[in-house]
Protein backbone atom coordinates (compact mmCIF):
# COMPACT_ATOMS: atom_id res chain seq x y z
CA UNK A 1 55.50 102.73 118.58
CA UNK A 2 57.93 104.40 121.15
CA UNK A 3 59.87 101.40 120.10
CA UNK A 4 60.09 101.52 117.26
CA UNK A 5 61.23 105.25 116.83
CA UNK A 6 63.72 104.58 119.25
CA UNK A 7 65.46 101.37 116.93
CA UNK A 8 65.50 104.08 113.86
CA UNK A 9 66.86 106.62 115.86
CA UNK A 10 69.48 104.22 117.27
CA UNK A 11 70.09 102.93 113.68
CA UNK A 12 70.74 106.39 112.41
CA UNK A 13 73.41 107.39 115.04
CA UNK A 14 75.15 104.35 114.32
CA UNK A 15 75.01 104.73 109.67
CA UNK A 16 75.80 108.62 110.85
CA UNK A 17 78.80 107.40 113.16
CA UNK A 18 79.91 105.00 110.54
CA UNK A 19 79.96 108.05 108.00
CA UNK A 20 82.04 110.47 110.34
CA UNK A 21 84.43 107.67 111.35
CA UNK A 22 85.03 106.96 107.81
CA UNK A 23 86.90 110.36 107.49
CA UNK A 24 89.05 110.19 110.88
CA UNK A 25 91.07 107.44 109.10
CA UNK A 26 94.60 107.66 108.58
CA UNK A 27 95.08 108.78 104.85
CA UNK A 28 97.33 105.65 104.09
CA UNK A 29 95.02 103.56 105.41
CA UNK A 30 91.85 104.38 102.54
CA UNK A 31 94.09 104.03 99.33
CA UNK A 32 91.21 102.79 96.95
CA UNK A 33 87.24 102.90 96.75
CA UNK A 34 83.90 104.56 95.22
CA UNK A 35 82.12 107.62 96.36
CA UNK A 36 79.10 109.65 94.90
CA UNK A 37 79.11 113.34 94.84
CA UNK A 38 76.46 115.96 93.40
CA UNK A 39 76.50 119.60 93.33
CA UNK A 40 73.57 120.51 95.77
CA UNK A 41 74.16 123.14 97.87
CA UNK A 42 74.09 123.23 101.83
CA UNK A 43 73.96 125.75 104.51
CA UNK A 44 72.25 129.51 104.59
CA UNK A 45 75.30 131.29 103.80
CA UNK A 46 77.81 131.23 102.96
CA UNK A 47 76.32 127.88 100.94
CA UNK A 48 78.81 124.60 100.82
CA UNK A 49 79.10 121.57 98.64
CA UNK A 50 80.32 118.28 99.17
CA UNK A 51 83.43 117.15 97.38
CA UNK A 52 85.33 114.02 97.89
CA UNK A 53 89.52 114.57 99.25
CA UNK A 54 91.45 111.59 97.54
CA UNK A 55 94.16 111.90 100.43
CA UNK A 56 91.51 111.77 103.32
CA UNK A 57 89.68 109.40 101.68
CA UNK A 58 86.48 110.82 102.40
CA UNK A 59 83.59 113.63 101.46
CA UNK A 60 84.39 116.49 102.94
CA UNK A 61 82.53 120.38 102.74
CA UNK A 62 83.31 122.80 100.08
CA UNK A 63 83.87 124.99 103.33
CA UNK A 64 86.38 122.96 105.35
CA UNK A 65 89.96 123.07 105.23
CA UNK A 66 92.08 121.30 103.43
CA UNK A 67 89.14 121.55 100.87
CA UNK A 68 88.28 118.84 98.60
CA UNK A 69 90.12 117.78 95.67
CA UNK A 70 87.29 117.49 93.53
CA UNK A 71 83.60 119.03 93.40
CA UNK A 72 80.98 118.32 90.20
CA UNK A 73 79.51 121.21 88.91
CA UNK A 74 76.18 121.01 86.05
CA UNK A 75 76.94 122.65 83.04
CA UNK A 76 74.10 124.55 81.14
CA UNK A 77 72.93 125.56 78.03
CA UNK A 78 71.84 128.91 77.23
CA UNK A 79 68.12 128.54 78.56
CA UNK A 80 69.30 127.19 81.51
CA UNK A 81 69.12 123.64 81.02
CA UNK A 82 71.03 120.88 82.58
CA UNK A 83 73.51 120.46 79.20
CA UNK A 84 76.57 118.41 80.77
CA UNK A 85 79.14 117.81 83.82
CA UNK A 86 82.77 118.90 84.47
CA UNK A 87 84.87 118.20 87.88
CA UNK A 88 86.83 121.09 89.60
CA UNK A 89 89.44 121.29 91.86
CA UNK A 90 89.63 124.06 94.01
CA UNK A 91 94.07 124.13 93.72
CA UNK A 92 94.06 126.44 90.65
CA UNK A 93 96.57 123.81 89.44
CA UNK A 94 96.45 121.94 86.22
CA UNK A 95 95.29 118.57 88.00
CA UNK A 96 93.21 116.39 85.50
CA UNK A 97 94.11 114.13 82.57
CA UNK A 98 92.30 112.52 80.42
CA UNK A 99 93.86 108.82 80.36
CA UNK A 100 91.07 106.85 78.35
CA UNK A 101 87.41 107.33 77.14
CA UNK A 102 85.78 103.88 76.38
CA UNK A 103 82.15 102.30 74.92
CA UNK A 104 81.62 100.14 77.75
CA UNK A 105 81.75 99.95 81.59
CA UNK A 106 83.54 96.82 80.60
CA UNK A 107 86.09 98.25 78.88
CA UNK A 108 87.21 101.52 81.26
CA UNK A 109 87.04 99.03 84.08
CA UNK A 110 89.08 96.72 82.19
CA UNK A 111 91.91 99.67 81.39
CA UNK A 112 91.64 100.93 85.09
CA UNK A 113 92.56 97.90 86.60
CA UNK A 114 95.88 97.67 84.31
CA UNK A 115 96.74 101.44 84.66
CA UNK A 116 99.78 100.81 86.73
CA UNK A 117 101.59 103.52 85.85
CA UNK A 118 101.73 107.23 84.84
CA UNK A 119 102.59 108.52 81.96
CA UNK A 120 102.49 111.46 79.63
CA UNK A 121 99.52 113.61 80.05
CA UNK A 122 98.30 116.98 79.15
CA UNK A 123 96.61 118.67 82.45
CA UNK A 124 93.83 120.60 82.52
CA UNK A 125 92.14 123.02 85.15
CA UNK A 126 88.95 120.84 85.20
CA UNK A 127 87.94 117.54 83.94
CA UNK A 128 85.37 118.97 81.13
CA UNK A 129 82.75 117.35 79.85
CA UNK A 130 82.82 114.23 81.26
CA UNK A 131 80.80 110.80 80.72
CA UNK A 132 80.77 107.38 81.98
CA UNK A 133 83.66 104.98 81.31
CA UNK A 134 85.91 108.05 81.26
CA UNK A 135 89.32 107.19 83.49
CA UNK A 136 90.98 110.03 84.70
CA UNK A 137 94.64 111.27 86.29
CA UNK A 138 94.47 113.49 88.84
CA UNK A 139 97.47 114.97 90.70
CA UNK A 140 96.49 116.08 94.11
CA UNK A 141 98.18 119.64 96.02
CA UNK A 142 100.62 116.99 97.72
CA UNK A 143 101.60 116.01 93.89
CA UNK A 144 100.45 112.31 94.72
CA UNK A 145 98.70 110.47 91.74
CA UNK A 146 94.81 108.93 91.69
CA UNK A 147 93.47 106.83 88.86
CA UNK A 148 89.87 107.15 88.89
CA UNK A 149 87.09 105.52 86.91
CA UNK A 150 83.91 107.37 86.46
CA UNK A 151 81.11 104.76 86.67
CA UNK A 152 77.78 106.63 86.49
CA UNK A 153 76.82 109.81 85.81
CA UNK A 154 73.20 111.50 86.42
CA UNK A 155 72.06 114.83 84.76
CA UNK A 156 68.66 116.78 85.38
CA UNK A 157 66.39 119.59 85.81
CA UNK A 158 65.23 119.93 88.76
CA UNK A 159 63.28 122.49 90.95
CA UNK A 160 66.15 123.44 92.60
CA UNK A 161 68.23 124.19 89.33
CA UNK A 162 70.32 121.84 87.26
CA UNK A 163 71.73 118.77 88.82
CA UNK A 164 74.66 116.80 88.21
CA UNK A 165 75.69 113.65 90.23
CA UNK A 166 79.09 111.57 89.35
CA UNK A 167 79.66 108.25 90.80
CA UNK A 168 83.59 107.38 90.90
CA UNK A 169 85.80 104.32 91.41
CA UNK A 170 89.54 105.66 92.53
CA UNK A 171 93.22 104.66 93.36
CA UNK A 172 95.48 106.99 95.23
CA UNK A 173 99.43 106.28 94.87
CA UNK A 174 100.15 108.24 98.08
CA UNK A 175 103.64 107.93 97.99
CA UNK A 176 104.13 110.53 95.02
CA UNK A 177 105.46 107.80 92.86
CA UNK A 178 104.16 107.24 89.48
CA UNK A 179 103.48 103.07 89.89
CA UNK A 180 100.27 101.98 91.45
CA UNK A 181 100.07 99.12 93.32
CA UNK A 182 97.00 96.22 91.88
């Protein structure tokens, strides 16, 4: 049994080392991937959230500087309930555009992959309302571009209050440029 409990604990320093080396990458080094986020909160106060930083390439705390570029937030209706999604960025910069809302998983994946450049887009504060096989602008605070695809998106009530979780394919062009690279 000692065993046993020794191999988990072993095998949960080495997912948990994984996870914190993931972050201590080199920025030009994690250009593309997929990330989940939700909006629980963490801590005893001041509470945190985890958001996901397009130039680190990793999650990283509502509390930690440079914040994240994006955090999900569960929109409700006026008894409370879980009604809807938007992302938030905490630059207080118009950051998000709409590029393409689609039927299918097929078809957003289809238009992310040949998204190769930018072009004109009205920018908003957050990304509102959004859905699965949405695909998304987003300029980060070092004006660098990132396509991103949102794959799944989960909405409930739960004990805790509403919940939102977004799951997110992404492309960063960290060079400023408006051409990404396939």
């Amino acid at each position: 049994m000692k065993q046993t409990i020794r191999i988990f604990y072993l095998l949960g320093l080495i997912i948990i080392s994984g996870l914190m080396a993931s972050c201590d990458k080199e920025p030009e080094s994690v250009i593309a991937g997929e990330f989940t986020i939700d909006n629980a909160l963490y801590g005893f106060g001041p509470y945190y959230a985890i958001g996901f930083s397009f130039e680190q390439g990793c999650k990283v705390q509502t509390n930690e500087a440079p914040e994240p570029d994006i955090t999900v937030h569960a929109r409700t209706d006026a008894r409370g309930a879980v009604s809807g999604a938007y992302l938030d960025t905490p630059n207080l910069v118009p950051s998000f555009a709409l590029a393409g809302d689609f039927a299918t998983g097929t078809a957003a994946k289809t238009f992310f992959d040949a998204l190769l450049t930018i072009g004109s887009y009205t920018w908003t504060l957050f990304a509102d309302d959004i859905s699965e096989n949405q695909v998304y602008i987003f300029k980060t605070r070092k004006e660098n571009y990132v396509k991103f695809r949102i794959k799944n998106l989960v909405l409930s009530d739960t004990d805790d209050g509403p919940y939102a979780e977004v799951n997110i394919e992404w492309r960063i062009q960290a060079d400023g440029s408006t051409t990404f690279s396939q």
